[in-house]
Protein backbone atom coordinates (compact mmCIF):
# COMPACT_ATOMS: atom_id res chain seq x y z
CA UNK A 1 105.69 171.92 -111.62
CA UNK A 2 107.53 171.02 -108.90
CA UNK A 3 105.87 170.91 -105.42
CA UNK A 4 106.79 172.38 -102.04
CA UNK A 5 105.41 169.98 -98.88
CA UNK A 6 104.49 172.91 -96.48
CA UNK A 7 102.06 170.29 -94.46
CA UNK A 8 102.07 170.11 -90.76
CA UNK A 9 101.64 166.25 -90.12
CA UNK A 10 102.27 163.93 -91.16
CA UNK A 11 104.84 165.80 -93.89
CA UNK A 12 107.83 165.89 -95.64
CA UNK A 13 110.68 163.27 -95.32
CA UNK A 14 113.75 163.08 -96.67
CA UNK A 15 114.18 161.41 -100.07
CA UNK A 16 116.81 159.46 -98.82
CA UNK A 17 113.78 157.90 -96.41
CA UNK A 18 111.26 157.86 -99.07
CA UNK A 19 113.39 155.54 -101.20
CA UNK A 20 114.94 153.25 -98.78
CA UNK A 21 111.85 152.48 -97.62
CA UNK A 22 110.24 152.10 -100.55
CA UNK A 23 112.72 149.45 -101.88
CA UNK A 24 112.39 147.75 -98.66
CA UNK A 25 108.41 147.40 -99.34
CA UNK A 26 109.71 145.13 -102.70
CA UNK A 27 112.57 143.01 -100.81
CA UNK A 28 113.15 143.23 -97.12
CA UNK A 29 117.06 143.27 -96.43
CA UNK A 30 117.97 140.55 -99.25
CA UNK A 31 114.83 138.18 -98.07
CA UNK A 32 112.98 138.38 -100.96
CA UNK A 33 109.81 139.26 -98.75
CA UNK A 34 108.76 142.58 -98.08
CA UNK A 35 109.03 144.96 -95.29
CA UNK A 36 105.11 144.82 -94.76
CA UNK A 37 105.00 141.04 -94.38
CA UNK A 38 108.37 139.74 -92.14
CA UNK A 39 108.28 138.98 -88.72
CA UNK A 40 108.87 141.82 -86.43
CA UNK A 41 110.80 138.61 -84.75
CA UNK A 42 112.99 138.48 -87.15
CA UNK A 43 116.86 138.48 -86.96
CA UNK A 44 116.70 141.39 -89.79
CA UNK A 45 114.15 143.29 -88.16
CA UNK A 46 115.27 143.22 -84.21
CA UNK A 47 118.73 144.84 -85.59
CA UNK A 48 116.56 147.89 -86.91
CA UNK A 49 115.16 148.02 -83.62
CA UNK A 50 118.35 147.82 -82.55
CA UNK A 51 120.09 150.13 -84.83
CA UNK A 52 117.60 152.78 -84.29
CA UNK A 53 117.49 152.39 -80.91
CA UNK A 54 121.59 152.86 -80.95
CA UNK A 55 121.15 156.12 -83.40
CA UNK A 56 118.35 157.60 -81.09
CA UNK A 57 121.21 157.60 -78.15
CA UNK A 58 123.62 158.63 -80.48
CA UNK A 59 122.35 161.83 -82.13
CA UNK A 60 120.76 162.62 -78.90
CA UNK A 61 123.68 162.04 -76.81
CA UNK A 62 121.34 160.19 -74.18
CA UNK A 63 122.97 159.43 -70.93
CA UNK A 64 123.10 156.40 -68.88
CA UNK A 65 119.99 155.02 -67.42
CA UNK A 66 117.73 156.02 -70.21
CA UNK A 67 115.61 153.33 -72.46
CA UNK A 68 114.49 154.00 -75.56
CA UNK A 69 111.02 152.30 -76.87
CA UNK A 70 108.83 152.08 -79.84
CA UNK A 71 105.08 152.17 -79.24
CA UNK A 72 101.87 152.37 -81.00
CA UNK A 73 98.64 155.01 -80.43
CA UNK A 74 100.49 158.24 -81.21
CA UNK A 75 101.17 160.89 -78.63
CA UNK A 76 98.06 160.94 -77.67
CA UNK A 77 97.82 158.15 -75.46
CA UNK A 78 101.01 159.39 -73.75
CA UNK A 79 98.62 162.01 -72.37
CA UNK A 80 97.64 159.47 -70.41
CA UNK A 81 100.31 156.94 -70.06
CA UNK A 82 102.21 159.55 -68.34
CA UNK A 83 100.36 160.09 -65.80
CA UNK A 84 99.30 156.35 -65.21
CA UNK A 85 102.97 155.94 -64.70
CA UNK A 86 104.07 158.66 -62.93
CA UNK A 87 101.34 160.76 -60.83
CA UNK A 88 100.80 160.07 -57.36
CA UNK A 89 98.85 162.75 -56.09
CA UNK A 90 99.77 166.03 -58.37
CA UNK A 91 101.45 167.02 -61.37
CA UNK A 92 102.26 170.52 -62.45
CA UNK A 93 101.19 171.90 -66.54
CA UNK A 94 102.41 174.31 -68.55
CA UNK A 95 99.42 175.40 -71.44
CA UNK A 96 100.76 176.35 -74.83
CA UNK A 97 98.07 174.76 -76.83
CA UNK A 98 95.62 172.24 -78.27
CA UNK A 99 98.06 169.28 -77.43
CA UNK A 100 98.93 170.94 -73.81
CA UNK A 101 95.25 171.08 -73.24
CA UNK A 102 94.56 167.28 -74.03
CA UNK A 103 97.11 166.19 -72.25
CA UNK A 104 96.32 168.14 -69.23
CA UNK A 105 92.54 166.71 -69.68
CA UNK A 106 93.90 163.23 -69.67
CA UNK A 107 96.30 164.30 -66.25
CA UNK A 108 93.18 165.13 -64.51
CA UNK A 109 91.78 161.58 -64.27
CA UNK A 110 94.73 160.88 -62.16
CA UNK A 111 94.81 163.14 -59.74
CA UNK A 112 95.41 166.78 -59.20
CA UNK A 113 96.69 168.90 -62.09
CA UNK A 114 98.33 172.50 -61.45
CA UNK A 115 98.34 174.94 -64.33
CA UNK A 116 100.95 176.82 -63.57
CA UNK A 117 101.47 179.12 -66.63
CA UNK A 118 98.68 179.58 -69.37
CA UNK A 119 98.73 181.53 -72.94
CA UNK A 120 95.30 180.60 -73.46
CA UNK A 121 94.65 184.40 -72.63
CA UNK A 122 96.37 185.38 -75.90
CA UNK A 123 95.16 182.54 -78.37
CA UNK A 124 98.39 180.90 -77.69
CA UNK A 125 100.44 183.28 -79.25
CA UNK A 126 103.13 183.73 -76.70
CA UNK A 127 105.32 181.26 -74.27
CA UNK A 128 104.13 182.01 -70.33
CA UNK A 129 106.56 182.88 -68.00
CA UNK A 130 107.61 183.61 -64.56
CA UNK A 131 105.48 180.74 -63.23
CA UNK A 132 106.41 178.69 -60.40
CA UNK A 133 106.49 174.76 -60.16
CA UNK A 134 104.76 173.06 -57.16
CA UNK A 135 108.11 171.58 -54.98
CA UNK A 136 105.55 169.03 -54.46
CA UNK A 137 104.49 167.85 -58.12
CA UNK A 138 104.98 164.26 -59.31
CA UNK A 139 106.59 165.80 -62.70
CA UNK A 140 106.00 168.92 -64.84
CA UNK A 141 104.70 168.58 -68.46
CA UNK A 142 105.44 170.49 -71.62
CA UNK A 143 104.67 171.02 -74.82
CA UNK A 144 107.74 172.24 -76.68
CA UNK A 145 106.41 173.54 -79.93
CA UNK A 146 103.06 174.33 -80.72
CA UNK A 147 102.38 173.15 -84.20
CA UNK A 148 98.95 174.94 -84.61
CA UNK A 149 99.71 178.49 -83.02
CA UNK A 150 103.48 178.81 -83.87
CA UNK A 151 105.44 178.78 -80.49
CA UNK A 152 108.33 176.99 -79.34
CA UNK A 153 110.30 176.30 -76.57
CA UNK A 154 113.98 176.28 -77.75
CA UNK A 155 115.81 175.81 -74.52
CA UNK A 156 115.82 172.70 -71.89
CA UNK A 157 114.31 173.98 -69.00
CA UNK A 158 115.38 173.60 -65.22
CA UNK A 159 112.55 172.07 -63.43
CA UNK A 160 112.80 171.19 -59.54
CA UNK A 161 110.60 168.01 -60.39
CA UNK A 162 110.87 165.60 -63.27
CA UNK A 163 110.65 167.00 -66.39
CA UNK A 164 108.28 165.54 -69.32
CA UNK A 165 107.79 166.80 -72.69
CA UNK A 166 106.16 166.31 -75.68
CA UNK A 167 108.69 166.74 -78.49
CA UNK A 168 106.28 165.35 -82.11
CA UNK A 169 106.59 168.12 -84.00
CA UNK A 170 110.68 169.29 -82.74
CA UNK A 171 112.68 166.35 -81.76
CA UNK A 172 115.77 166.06 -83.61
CA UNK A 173 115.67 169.63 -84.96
CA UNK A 174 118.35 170.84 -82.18
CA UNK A 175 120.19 169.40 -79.72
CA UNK A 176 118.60 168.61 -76.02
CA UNK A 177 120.29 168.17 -72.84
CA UNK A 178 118.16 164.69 -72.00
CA UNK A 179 119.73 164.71 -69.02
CA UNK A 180 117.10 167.32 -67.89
CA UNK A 181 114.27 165.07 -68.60
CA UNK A 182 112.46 162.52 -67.55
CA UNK A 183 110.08 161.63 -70.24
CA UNK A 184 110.46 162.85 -74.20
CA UNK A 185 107.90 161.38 -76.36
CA UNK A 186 106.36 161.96 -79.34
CA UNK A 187 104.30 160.70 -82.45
CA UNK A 188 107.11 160.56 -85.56
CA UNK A 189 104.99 161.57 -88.32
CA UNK A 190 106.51 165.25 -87.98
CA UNK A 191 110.36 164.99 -88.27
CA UNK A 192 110.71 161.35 -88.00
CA UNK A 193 108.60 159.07 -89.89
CA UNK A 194 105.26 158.56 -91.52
CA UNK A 195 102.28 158.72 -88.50
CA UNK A 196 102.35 154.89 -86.35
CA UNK A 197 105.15 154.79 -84.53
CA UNK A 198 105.54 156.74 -80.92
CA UNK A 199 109.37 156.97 -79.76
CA UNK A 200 109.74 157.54 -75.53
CA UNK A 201 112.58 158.26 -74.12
CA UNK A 202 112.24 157.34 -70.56
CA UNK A 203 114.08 157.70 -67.46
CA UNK A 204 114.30 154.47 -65.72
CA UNK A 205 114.27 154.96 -62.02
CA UNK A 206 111.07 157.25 -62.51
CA UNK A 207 109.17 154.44 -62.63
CA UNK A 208 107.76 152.15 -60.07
CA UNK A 209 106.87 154.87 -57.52
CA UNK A 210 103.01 154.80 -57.79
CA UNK A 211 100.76 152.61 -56.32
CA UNK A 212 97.89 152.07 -58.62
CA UNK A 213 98.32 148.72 -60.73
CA UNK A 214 98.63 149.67 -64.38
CA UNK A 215 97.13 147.82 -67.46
CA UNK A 216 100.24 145.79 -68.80
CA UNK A 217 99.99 147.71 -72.26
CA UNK A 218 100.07 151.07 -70.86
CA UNK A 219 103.17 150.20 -68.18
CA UNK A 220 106.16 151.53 -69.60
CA UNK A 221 108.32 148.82 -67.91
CA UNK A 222 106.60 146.26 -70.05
CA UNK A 223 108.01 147.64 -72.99
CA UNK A 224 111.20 148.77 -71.81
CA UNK A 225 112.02 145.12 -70.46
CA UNK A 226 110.62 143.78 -73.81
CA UNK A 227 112.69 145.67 -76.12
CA UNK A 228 109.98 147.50 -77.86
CA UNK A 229 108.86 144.30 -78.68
CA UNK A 230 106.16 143.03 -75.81
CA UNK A 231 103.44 143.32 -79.10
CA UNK A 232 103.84 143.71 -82.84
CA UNK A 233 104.96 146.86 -83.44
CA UNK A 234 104.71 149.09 -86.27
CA UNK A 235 107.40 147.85 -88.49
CA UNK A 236 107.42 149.74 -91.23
CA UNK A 237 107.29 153.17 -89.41
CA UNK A 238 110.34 152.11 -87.11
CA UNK A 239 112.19 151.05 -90.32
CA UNK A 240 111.60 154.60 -92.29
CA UNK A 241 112.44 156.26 -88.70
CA UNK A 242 115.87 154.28 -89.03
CA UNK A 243 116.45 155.66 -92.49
CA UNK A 244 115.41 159.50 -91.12
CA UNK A 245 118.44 158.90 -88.12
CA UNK A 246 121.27 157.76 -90.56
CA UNK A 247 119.96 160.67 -93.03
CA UNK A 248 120.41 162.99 -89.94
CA UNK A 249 123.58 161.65 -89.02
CA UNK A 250 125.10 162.01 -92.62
CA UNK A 251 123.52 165.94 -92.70
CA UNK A 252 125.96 166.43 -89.51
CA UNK A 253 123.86 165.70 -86.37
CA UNK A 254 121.73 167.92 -84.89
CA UNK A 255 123.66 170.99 -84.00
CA UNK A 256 124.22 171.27 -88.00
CA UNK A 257 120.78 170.93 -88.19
CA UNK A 258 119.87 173.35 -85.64
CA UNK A 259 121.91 175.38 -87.58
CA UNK A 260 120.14 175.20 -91.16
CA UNK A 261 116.38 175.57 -89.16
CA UNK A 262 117.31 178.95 -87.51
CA UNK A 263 118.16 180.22 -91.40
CA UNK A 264 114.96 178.72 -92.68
CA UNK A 265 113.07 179.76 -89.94
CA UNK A 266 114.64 183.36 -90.53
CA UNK A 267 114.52 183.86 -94.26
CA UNK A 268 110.57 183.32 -94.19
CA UNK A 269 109.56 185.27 -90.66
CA UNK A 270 111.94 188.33 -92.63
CA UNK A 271 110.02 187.87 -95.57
CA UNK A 272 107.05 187.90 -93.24
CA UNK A 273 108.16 190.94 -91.32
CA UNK A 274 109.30 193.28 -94.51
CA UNK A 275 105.86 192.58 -96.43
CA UNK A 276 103.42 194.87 -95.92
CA UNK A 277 100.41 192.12 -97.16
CA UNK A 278 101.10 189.94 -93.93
CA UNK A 279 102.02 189.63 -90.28
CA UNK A 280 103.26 186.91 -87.99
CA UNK A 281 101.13 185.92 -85.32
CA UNK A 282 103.56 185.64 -82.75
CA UNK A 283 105.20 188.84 -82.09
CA UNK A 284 107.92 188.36 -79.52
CA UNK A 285 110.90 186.69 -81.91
CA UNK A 286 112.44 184.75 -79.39
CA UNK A 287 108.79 182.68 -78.58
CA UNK A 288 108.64 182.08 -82.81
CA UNK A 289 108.57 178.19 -83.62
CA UNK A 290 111.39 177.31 -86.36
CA UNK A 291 109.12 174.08 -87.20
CA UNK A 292 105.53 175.81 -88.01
CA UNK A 293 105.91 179.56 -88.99
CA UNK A 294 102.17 180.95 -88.86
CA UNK A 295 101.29 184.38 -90.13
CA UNK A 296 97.88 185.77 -91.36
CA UNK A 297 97.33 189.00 -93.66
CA UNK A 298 97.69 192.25 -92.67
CA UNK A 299 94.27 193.85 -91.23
CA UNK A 300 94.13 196.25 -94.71
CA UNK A 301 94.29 193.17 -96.78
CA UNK A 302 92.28 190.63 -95.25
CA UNK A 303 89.72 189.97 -97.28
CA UNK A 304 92.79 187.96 -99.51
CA UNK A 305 93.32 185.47 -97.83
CA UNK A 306 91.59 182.69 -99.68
CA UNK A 307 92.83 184.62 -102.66
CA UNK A 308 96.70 183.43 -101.59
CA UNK A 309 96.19 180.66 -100.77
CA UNK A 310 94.65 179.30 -104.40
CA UNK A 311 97.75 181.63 -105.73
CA UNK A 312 100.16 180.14 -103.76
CA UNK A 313 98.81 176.58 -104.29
CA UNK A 314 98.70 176.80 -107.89
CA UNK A 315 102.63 177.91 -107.83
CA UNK A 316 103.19 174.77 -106.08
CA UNK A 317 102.80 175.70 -102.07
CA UNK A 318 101.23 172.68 -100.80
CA UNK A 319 99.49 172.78 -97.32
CA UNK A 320 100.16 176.28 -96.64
CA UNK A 321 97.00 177.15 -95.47
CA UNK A 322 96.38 177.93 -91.69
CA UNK A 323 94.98 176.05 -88.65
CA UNK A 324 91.08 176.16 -88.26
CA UNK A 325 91.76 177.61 -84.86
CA UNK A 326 93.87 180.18 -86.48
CA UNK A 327 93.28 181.70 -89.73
CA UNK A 328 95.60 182.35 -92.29
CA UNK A 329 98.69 181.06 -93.23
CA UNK A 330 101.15 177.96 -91.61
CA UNK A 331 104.32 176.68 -93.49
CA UNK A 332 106.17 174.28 -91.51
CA UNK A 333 109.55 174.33 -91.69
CA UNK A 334 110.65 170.36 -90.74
CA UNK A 335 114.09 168.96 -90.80
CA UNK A 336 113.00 167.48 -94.55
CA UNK A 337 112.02 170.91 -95.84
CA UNK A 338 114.96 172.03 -98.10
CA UNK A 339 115.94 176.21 -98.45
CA UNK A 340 114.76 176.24 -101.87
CA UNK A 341 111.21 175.66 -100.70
CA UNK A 342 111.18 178.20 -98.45
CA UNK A 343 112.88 180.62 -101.20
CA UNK A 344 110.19 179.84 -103.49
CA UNK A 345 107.54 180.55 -100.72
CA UNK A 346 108.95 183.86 -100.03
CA UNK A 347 109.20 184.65 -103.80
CA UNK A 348 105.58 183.74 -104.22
CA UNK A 349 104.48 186.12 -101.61
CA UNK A 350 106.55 188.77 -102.99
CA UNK A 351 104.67 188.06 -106.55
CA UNK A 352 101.24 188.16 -104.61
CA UNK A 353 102.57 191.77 -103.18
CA UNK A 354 103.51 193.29 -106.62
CA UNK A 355 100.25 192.18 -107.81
CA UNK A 356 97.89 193.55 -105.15
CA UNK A 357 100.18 196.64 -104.03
């Protein structure tokens, strides 16, 4: 039976990843060694830095002035790098989430943190608006999508103060106008790359303009004048994140692969919609993510839920079942999903409906 990767992270890469990288793990660019045991020194590995660097600017369209850097610790310690780096006095929030909410905990051990927009009030089921930013703020900080709930923010917002955002679980799945950020980070193991690798794209004249001396590991500057390469970093994540950015590149870029999410996205929240079993959590269309689709059963069938999910996980649905903090059902939708998992998702549910209709 053939089996449908519906996990949230880390999840489904494209073949063409899966198998370059796993012939690299035998023989390392014609060395005869393998991936896990060259030097991250070496002439073959500093041109995948290189190369991957080059394809990062590339598919993004990156402007002048921007670095691009490798990192360990995941994009969790970016909740507090940021800050380190950047906040002087105050720095402005927007809360969409579990990941929002630990990286405004981290914010506030460097100074003043300003929520300015909050859907905590609606278990995160909606994207705030009509807040203002402080004029005064160091930067403003975003989550974009909000793997666990099911929100996204699908447009590059205009921000009077630099602009940061987390982008694990979205980047490369449409195009972004970089120029309207300062910061993009995020941990790869979503759309990218198996989990160990961090990618930051980073602004360069945002930096220097805070006082505080910063550990040299957690100074962006040290890594951005190093080359990615100040420490050992992790080499076979950056090498499988190369393969994922020539894959990309050969599907069209990302405004052909904007294209093929939306029609994902839309054949399962129809599905979703039209079926009288379930519901989607988040109502308002325009705040649904294309990356993590989460619905739940409808209120007159509740009590299957657990029933589903063993249905749909003995048809093959693998990691379908919700968030703890939500209930019910997530499928995420990454760039590595193909349409006929999502059409045999959708034909399970319709099963489950003729069965318990």
């Amino acid at each position: 039976m053939k089996k449908h990767n519906f996990y949230a992270g880390p999840s489904i890469l494209p073949q063409y990843t899966i198998e370059n990288t796993a012939n690299a793990l035998h023989d390392f660019a014609g060395m005869g060694l393998s991936l896990m045991e060259i030097s991250h020194r070496s002439k073959q590995f500093v041109a995948v830095v290189d190369e991957a660097t080059a394809l990062f600017k590339e598919l993004l369209n990156i402007p002048e002035g921007y670095s691009v850097i490798f990192l360990g610790g995941g994009a969790s310690t970016q909740f507090c790098m940021v800050p380190y780096n950047l906040m002087k006095k105050k720095a402005a929030y927007l809360n969409t989430g579990e990941w929002s909410k630990k990286a405004i905990k981290e914010g506030k051990f460097f100074g003043e943190v300003d929520v300015v927009g909050s859907s905590d009030d609606k278990n995160f089921n909606y994207i705030p608006r009509g807040y203002t930013i402080p004029a005064d703020a160091d930067y403003f900080h975003i989550t974009t999508n909000n793997t666990i709930f099911g929100t996204e923010i699908r447009e590059d917002l205009n921000s009077p103060v630099p602009l940061v955002a987390d982008m694990s679980s979205d980047i490369f799945s449409r195009p972004v106008d970089v120029s309207k950020y300062a910061i993009i980070y995020g941990g790869a193991q979503k759309n990218l790359a198996p989990a160990g690798v961090t990618f930051v794209i980073i602004k360069n004249d945002i930096l220097g303009k805070v006082d505080r001396p910063i550990p040299t590991m957690l100074n962006y500057k040290t890594h951005i004048d190093k080359e990615s390469m100040f420490n050992t970093p992790p080499v076979v994540p950056i090498f499988a994140a190369l393969q994922t950015l020539k894959w990309l590149k050969q599907m069209g870029g990302l405004a052909e692969m904007e294209k093929i999410n939306i029609h994902k996205a839309g054949l399962l929240y129809d599905e979703i919609d039209r079926n009288p079993l379930f519901k989607a959590t988040v109502v308002a269309k325009e705040d649904r993510s294309l990356m993590n689709v989460c619905f739940v059963m409808n209120e007159a069938y509740a009590d299957l839920e657990k029933e589903f999910v063993d249905f749909a996980t003995k048809k093959g649905m693998i990691g379908i079942k919700g968030h703890r903090s939500v209930g019910g059902f997530r499928a995420s939708l990454y760039n590595a999903l193909p349409q006929e998992s999502v059409e045999a998702l959708i034909a399970v549910m319709q099963e489950f409906e003729k069965i318990k209709k």
